[in-house]
N, C-alpha and C. Protein backbone atom coordinates (compact mmCIF):
# COMPACT_ATOMS: atom_id res chain seq x y z
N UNK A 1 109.66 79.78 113.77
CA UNK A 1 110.88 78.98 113.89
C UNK A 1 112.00 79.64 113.12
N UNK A 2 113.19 79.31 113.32
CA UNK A 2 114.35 80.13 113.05
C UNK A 2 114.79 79.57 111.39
N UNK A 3 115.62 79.95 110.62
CA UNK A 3 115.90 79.04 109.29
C UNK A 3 116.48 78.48 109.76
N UNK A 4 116.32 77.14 109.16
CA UNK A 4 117.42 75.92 108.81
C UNK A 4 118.40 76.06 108.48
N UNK A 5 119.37 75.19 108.88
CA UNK A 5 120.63 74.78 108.91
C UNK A 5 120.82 73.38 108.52
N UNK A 6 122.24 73.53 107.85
CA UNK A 6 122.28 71.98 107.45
C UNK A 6 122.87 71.34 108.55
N UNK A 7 122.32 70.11 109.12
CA UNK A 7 122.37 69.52 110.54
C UNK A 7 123.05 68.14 110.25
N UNK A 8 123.96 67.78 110.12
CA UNK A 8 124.25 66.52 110.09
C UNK A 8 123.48 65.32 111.72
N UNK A 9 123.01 64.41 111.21
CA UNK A 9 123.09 63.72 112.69
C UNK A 9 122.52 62.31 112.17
N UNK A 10 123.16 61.80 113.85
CA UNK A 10 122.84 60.18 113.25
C UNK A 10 121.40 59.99 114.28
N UNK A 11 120.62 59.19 113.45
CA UNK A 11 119.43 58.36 113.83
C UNK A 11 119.92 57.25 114.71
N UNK A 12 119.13 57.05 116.10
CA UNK A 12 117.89 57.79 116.38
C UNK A 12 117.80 59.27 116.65
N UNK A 13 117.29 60.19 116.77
CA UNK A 13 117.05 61.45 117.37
C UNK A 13 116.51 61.36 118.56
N UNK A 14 117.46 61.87 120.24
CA UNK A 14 116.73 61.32 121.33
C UNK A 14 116.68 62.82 121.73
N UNK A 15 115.43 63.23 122.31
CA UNK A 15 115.19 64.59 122.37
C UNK A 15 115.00 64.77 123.92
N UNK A 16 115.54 65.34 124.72
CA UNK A 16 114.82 65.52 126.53
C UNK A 16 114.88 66.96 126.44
N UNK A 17 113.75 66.71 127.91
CA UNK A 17 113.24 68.15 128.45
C UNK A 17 114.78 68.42 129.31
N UNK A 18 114.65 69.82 129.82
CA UNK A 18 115.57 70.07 130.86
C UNK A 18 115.40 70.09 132.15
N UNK A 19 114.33 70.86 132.47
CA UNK A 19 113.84 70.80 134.22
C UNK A 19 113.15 69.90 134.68
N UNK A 20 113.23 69.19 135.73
CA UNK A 20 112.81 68.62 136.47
C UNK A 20 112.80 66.64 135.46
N UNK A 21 113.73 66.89 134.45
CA UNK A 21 114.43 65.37 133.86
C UNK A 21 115.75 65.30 134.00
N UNK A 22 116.69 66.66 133.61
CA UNK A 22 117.72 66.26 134.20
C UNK A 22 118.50 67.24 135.10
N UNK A 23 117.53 68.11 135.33
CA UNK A 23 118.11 68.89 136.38
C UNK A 23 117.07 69.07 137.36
N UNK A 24 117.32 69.09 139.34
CA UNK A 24 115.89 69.19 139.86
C UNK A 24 115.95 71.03 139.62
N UNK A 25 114.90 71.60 139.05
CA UNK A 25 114.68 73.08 139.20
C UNK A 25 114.09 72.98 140.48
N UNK A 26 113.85 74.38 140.91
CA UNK A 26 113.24 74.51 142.29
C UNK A 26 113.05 75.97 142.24
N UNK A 27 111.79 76.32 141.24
CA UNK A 27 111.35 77.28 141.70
C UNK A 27 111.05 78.28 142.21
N UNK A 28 110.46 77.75 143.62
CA UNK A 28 110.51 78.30 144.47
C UNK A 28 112.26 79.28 145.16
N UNK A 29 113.34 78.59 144.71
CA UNK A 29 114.62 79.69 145.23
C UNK A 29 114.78 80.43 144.08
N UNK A 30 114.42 80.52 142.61
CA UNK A 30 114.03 81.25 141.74
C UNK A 30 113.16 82.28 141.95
N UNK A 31 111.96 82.35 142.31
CA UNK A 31 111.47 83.21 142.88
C UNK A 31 112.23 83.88 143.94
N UNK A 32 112.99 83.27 145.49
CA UNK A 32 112.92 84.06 146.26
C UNK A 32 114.26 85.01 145.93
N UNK A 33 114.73 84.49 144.66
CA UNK A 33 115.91 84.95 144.39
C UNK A 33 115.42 86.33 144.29
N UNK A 34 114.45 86.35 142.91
CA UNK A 34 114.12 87.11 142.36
C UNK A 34 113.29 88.69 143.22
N UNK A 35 112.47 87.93 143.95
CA UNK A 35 112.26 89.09 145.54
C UNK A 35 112.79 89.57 145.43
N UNK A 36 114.64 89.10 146.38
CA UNK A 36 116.28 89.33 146.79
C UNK A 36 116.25 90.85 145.46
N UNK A 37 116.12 90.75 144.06
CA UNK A 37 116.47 91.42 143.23
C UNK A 37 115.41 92.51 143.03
N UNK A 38 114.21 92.41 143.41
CA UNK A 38 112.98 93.30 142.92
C UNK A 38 112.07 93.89 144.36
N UNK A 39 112.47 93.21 145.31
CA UNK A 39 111.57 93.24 145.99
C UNK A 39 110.03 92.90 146.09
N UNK A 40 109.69 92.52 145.27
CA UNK A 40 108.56 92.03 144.57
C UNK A 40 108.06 90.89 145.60
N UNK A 41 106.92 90.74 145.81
CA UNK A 41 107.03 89.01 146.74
C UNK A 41 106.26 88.11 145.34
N UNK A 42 105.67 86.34 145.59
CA UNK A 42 105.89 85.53 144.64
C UNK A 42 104.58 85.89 143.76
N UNK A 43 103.51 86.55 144.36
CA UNK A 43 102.19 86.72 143.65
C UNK A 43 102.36 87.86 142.43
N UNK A 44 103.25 88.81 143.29
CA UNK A 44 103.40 90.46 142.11
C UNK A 44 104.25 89.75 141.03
N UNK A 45 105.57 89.04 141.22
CA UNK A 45 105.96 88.35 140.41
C UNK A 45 105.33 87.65 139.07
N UNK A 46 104.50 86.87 139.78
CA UNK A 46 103.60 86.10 138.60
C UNK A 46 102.60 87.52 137.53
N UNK A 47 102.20 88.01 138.11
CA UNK A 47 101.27 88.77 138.13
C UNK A 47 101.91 90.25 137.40
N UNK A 48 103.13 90.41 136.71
CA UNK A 48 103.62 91.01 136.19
C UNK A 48 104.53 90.40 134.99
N UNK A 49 104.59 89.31 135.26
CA UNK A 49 105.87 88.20 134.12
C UNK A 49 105.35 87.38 133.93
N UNK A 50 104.73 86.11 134.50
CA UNK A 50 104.82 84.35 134.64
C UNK A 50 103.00 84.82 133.78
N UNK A 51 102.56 84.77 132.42
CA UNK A 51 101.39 85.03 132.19
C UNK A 51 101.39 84.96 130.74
N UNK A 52 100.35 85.47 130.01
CA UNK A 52 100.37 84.69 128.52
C UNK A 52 101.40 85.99 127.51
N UNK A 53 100.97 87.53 127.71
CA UNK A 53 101.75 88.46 127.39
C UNK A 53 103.15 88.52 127.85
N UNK A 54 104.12 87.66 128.30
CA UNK A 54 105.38 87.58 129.32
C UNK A 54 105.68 86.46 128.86
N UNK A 55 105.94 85.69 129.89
CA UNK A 55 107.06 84.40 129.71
C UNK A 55 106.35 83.53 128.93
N UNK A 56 104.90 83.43 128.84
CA UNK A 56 104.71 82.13 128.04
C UNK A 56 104.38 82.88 126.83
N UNK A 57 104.53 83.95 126.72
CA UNK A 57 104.48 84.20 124.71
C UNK A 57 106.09 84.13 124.44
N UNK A 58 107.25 84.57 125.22
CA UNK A 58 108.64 84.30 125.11
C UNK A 58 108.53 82.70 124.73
N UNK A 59 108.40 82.03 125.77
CA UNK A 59 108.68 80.28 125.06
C UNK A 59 107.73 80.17 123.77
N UNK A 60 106.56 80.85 123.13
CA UNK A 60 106.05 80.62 122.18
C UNK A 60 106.72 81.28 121.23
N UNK A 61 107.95 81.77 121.68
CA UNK A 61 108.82 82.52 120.10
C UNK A 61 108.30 83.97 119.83
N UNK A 62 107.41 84.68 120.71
CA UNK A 62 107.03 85.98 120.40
C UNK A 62 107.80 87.37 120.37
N UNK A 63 109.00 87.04 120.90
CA UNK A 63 109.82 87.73 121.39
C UNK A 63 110.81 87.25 120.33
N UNK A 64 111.13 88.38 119.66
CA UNK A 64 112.42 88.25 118.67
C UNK A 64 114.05 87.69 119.00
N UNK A 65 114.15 88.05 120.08
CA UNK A 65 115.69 87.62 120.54
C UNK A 65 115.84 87.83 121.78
N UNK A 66 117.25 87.68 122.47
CA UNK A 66 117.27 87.81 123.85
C UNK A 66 117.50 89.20 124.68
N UNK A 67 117.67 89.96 123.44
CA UNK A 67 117.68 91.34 123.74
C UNK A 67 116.35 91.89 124.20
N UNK A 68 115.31 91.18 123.20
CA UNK A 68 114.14 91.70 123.40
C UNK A 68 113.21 91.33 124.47
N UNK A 69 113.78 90.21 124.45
CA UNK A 69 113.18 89.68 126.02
C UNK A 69 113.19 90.14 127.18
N UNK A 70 115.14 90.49 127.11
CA UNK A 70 114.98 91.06 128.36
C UNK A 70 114.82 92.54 128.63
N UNK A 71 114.71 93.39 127.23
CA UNK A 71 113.80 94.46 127.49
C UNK A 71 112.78 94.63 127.96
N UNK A 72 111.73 93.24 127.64
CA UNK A 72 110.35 92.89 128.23
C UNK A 72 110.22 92.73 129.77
N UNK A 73 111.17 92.02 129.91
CA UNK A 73 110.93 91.30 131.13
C UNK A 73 111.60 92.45 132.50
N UNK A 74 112.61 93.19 131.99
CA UNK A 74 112.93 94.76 132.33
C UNK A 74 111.70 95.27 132.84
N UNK A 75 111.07 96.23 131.54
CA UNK A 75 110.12 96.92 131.48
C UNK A 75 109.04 96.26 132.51
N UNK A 76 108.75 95.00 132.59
CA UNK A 76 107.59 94.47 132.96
C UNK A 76 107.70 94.35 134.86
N UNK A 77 108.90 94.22 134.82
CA UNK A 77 109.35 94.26 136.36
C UNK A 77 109.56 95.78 137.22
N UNK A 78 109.76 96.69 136.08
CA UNK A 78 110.28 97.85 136.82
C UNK A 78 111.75 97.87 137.41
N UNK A 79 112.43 97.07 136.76
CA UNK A 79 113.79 96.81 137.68
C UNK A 79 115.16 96.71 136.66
N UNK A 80 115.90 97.46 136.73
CA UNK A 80 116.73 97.20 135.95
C UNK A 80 117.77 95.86 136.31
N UNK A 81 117.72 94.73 135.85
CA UNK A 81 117.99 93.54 136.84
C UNK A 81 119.20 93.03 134.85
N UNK A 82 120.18 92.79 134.93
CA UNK A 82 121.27 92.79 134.21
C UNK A 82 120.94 91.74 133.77
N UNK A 83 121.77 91.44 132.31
CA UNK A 83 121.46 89.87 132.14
C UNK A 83 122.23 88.88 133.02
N UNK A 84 123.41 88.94 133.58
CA UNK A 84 123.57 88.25 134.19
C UNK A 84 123.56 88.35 135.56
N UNK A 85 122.26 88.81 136.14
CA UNK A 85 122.07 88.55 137.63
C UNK A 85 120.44 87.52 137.27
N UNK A 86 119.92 87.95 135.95
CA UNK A 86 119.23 86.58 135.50
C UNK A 86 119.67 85.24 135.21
N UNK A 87 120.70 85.44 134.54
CA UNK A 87 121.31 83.96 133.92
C UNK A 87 121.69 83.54 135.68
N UNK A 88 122.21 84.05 136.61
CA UNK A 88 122.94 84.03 137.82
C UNK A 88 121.69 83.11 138.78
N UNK A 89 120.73 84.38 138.54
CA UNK A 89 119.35 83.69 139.52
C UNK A 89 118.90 82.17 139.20
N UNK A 90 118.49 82.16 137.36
CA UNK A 90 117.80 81.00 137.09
C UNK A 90 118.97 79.88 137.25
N UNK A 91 119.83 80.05 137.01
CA UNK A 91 121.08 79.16 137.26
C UNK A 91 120.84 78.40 139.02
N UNK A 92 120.90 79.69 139.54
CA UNK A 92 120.44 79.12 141.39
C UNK A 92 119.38 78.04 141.75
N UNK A 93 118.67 77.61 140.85
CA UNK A 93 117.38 76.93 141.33
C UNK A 93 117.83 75.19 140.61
N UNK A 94 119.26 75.63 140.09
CA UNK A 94 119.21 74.35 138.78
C UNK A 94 120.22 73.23 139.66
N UNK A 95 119.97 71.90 139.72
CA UNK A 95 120.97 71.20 140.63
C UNK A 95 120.87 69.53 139.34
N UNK A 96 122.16 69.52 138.98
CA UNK A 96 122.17 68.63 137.63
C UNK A 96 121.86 67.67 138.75
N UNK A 97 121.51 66.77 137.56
CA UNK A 97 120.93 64.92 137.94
C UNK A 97 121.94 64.36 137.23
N UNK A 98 122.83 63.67 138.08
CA UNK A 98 123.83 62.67 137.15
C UNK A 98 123.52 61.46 136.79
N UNK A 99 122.54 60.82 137.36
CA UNK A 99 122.13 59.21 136.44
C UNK A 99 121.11 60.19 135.59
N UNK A 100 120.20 60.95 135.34
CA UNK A 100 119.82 61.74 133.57
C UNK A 100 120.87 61.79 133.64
N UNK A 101 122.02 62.63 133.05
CA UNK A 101 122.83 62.90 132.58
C UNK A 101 124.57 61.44 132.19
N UNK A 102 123.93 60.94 132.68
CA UNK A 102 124.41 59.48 132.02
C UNK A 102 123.63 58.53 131.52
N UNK A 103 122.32 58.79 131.18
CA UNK A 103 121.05 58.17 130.46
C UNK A 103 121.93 59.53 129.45
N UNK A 104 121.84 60.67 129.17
CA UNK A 104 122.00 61.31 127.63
C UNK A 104 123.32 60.89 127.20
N UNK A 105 123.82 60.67 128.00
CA UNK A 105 125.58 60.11 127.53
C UNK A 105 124.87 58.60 126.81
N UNK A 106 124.50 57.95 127.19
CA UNK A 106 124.08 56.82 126.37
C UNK A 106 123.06 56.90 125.10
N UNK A 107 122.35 57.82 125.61
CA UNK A 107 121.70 57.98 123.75
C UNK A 107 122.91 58.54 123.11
N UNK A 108 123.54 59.56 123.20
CA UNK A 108 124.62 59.89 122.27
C UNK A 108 125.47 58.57 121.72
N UNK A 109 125.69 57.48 122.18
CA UNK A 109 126.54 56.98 121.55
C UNK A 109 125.55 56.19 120.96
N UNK A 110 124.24 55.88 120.61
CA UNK A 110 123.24 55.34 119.72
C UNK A 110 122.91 56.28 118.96
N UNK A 111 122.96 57.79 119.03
CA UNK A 111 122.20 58.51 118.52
C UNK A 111 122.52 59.89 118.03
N UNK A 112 122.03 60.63 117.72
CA UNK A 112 122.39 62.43 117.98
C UNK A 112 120.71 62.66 119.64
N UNK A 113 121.71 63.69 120.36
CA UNK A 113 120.85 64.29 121.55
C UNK A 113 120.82 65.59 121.21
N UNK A 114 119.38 66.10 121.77
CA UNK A 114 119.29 67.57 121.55
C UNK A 114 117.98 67.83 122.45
N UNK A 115 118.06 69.23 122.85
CA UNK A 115 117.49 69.45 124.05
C UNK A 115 116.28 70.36 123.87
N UNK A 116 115.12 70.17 124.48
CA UNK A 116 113.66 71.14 124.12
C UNK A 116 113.19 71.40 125.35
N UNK A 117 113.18 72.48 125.76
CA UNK A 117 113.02 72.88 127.32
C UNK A 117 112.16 74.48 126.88
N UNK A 118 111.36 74.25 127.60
CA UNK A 118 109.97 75.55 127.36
C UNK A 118 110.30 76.71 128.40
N UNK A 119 111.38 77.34 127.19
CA UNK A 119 111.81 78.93 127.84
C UNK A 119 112.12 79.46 126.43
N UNK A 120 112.33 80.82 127.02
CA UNK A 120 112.64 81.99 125.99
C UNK A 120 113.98 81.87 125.56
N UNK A 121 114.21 83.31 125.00
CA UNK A 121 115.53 83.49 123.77
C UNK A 121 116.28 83.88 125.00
N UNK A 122 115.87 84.64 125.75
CA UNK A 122 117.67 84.44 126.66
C UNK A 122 117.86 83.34 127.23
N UNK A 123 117.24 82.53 127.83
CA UNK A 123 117.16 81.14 128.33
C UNK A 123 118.08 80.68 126.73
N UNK A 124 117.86 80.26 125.43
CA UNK A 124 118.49 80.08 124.16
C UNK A 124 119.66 80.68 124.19
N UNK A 125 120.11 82.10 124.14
CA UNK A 125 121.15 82.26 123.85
C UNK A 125 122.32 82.19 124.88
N UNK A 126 121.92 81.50 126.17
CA UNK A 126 123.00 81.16 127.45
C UNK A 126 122.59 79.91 128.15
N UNK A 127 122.06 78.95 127.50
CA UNK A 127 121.80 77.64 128.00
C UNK A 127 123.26 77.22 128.39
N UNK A 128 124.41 77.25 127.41
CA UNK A 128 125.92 76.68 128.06
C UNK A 128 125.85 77.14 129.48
N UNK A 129 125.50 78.49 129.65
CA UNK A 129 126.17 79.41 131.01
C UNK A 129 124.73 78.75 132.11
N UNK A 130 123.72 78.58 131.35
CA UNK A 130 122.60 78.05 132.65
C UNK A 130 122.80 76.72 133.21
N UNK A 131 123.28 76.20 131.90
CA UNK A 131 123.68 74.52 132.33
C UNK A 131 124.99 73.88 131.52
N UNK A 132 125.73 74.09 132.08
CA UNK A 132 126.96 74.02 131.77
C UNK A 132 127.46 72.56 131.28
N UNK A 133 127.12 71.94 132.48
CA UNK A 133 127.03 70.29 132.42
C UNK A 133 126.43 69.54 130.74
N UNK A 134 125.66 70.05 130.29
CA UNK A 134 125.21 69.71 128.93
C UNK A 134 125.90 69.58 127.74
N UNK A 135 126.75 71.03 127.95
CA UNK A 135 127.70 71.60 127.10
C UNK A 135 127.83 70.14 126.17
N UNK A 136 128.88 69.38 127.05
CA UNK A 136 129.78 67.73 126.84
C UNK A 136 128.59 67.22 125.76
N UNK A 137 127.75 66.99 126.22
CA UNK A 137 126.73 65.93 126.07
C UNK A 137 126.22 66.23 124.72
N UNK A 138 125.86 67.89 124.27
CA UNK A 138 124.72 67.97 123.59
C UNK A 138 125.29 69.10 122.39
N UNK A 139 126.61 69.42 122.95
CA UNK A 139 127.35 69.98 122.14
C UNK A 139 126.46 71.39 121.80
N UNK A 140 126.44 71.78 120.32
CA UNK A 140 125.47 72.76 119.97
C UNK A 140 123.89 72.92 119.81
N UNK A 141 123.26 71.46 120.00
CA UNK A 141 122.17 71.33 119.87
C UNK A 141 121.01 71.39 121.13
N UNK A 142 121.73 72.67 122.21
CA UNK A 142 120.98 73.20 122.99
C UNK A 142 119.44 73.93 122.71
N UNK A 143 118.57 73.61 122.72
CA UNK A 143 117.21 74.61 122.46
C UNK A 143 116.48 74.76 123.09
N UNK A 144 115.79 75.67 123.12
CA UNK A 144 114.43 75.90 124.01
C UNK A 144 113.12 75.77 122.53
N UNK A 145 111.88 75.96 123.33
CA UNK A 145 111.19 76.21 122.93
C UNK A 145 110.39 77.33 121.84
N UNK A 146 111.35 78.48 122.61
CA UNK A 146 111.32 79.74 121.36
C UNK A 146 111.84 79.53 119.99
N UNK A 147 112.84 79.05 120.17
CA UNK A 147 113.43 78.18 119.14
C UNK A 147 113.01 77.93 117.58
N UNK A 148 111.81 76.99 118.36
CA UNK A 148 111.22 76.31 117.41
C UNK A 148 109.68 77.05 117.05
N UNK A 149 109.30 78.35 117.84
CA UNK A 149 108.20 79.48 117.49
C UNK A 149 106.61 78.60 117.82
N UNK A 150 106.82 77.77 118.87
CA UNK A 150 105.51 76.80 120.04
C UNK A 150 106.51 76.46 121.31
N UNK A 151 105.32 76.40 121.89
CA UNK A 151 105.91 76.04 123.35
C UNK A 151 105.08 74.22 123.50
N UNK A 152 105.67 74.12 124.17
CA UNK A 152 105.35 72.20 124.52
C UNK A 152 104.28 72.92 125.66
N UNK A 153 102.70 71.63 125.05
CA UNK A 153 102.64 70.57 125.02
C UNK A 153 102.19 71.46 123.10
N UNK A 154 102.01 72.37 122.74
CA UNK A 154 101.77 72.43 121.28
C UNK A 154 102.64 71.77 120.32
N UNK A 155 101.42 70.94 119.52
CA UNK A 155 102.31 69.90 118.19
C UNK A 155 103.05 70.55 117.65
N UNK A 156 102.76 72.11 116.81
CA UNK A 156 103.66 72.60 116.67
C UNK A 156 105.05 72.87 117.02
N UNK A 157 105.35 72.70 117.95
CA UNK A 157 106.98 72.82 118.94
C UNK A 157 107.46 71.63 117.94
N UNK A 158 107.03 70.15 118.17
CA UNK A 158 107.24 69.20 118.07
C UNK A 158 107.65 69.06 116.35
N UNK A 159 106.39 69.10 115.37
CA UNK A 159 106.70 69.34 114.36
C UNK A 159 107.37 70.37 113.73
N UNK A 160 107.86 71.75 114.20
CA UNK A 160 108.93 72.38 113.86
C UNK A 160 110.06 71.70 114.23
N UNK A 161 110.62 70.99 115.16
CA UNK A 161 111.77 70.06 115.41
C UNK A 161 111.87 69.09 114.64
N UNK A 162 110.90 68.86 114.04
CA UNK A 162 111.07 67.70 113.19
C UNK A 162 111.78 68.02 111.57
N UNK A 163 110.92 69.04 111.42
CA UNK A 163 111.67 70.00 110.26
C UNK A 163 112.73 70.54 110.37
N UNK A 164 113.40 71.07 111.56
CA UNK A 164 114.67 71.58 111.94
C UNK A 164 115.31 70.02 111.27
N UNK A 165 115.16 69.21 111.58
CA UNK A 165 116.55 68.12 111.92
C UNK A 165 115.98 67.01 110.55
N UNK A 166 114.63 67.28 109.67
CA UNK A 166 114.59 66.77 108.99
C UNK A 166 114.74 65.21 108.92
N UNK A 167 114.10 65.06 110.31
CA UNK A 167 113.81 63.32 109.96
C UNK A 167 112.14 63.07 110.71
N UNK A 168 111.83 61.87 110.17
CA UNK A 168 110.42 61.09 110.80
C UNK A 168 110.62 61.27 111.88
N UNK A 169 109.23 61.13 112.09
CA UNK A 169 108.64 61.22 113.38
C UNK A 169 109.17 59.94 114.34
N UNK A 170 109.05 58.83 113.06
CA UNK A 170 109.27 57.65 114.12
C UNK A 170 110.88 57.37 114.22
N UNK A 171 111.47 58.07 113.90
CA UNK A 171 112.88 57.99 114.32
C UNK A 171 113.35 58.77 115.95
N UNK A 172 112.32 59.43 116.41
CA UNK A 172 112.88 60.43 117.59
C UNK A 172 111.88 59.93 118.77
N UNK A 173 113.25 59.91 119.73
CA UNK A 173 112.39 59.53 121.21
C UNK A 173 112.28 61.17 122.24
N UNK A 174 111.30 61.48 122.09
CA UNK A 174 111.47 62.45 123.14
C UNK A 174 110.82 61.96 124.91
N UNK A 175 111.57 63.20 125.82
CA UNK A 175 110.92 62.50 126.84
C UNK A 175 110.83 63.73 127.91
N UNK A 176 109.61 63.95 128.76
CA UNK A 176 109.53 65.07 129.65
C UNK A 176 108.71 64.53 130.85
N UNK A 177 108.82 65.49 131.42
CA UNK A 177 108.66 64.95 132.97
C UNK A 177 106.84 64.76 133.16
N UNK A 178 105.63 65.75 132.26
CA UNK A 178 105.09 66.33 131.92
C UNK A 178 104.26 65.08 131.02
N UNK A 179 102.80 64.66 131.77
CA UNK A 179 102.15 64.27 130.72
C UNK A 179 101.28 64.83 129.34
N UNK A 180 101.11 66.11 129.55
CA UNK A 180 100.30 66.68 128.93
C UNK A 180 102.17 67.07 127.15
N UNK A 181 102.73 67.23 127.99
CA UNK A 181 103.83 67.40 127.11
C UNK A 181 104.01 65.98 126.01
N UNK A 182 104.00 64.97 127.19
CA UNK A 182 104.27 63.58 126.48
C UNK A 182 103.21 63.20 125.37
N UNK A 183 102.22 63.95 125.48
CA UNK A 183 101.14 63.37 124.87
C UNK A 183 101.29 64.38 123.31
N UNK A 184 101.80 65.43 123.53
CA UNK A 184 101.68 66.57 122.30
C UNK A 184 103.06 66.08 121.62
N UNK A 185 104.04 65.50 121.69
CA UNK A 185 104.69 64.58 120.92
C UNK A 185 104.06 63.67 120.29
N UNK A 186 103.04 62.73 120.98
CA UNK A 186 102.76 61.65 120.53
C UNK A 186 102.02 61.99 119.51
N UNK A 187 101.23 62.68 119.89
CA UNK A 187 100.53 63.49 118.67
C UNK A 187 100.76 64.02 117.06
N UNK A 188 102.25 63.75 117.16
CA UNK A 188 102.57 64.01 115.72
C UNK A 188 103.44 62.78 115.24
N UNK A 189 103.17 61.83 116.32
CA UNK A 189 103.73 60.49 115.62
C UNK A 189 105.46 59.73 116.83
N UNK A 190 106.18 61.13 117.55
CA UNK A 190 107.00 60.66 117.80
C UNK A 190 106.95 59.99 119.34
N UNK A 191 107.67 59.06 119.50
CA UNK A 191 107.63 58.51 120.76
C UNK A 191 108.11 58.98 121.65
N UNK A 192 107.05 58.96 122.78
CA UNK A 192 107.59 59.88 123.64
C UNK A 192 107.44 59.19 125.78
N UNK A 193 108.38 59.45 125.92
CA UNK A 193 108.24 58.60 127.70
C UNK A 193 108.22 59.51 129.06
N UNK A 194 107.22 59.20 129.69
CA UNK A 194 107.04 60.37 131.06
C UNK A 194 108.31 59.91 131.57
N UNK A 195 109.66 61.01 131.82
CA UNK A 195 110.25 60.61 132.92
C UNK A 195 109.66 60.41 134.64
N UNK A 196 110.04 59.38 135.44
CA UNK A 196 110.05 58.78 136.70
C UNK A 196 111.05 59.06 137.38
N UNK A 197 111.94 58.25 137.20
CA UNK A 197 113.51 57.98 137.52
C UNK A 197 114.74 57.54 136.37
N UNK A 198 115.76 57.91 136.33
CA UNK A 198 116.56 57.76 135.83
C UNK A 198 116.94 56.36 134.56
N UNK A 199 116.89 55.50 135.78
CA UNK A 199 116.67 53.77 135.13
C UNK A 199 115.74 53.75 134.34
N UNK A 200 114.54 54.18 134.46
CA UNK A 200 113.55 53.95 133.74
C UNK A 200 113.29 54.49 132.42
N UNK A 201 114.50 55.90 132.40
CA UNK A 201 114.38 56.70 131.06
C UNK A 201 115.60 55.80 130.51
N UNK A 202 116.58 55.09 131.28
CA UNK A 202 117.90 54.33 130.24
C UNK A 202 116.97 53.32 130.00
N UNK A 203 116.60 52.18 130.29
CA UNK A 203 115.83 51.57 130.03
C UNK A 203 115.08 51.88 129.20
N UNK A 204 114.34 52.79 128.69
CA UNK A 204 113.35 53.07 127.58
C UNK A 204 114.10 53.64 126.36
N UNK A 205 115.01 54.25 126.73
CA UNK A 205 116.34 54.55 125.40
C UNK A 205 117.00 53.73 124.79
N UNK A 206 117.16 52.06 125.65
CA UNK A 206 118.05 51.15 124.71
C UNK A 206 116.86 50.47 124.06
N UNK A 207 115.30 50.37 124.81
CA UNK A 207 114.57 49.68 123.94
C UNK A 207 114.25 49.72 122.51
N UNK A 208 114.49 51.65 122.39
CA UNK A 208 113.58 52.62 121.56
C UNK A 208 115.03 52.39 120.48
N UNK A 209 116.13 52.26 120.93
CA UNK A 209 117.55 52.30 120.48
C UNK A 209 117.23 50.95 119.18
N UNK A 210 117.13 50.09 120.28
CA UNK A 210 116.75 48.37 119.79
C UNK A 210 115.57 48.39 118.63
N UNK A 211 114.63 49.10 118.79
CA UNK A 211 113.65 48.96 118.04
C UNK A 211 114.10 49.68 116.46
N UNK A 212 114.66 50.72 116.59
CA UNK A 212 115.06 51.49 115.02
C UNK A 212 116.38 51.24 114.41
N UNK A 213 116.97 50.37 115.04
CA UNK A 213 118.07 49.49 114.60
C UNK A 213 119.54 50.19 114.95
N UNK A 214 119.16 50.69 115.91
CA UNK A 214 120.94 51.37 116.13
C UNK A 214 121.81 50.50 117.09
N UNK A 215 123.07 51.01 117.04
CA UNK A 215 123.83 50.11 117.35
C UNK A 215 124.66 51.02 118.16
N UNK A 216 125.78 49.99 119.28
CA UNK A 216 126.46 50.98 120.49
C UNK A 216 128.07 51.37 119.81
């Protein structure tokens, strides 16, 4: 995990995933993007990047920065593919959800919001440029998973966030689309809700709001 910073924020702490809670990802035009750029089809793809030495040791923080990543992810493709025809591609698959994104407008005014989405350091150091829409909402407290040196559903992710922002467990609602995720929150104490639909995550934010005593 990265050093601390002194973080001002107000309780509650409402924490969401990014893909597929408030944005639909889609994969699949991620990939065919990525073809478009490598020629590669979706199996060589996986089978060179999407694996434990590649993208999922990047969201586990293994990868020093976003430089280094995308040296990796370079090297690993055979393709000299720019950073921004990446930021460009993963951007292509992303289509915001505006009732999420007026469920985080409402924890903000109960709360501080901040974001935990299981990607690497370039995914970190251009989340504004991947998802722009957030910017408003979440201000500087964009993160991924590298971030915090675990990837979700590991407690670790969870309890390094907790230390980042320096409050209880039972002060923070996190929430992902992902049961196995929901459950590795719960696991260290904080509450956590499978997103469904939209209503159902505002609805569980004014309860969780109601329960730790905040006010609108």
């Amino acid at each position: 995990m990265r050093e601390n910073r002194a973080i001002m924020i107000r309780t509650p702490l409402f924490v969401f995933d990014m893909d597929d809670v408030l944005f639909d990802y889609d994969w699949r035009v991620r990939m065919t993007g990525l073809t478009a750029l490598t020629g590669f089809d979706f199996v060589e793809l996986r089978r060179r990047w999407w694996h434990d030495e590649g993208e999922w040791a990047a969201e586990a923080g293994q990868f020093a920065d976003a430089a280094a990543y995308h040296a990796a992810f370079v090297t690993a493709l055979g393709r000299d593919i720019p950073v921004s025809d990446w930021i460009a591609n993963r951007r292509s698959a992303m289509t915001p959800w505006p009732d999420s994104l007026a469920a985080v407008a409402r924890a903000a005014e109960l709360g501080t919001v901040s974001l935990l989405t299981n990607n690497g350091p370039l995914a970190e150091a251009h989340l504004a440029e991947l998802a722009p829409e957030l910017v408003p909402l979440f201000g500087a407290e964009l993160h991924t998973s590298s971030f915090y040196g675990a990837r979700k559903p590991d407690p670790a992710v969870f309890s390094n966030m907790l230390a980042h922002y320096e409050v209880p467990a039972d002060a923070v609602f996190f929430v992902d689309d992902l049961e196995v995720n929901v459950e590795g929150a719960r696991s260290v104490g904080i509450e956590a809700h499978r997103f469904t639909d939209a209503a159902a995550l505002l609805n569980a934010i004014e309860q969780f709001a109601a329960r730790v005593g905040a006010s609108a």
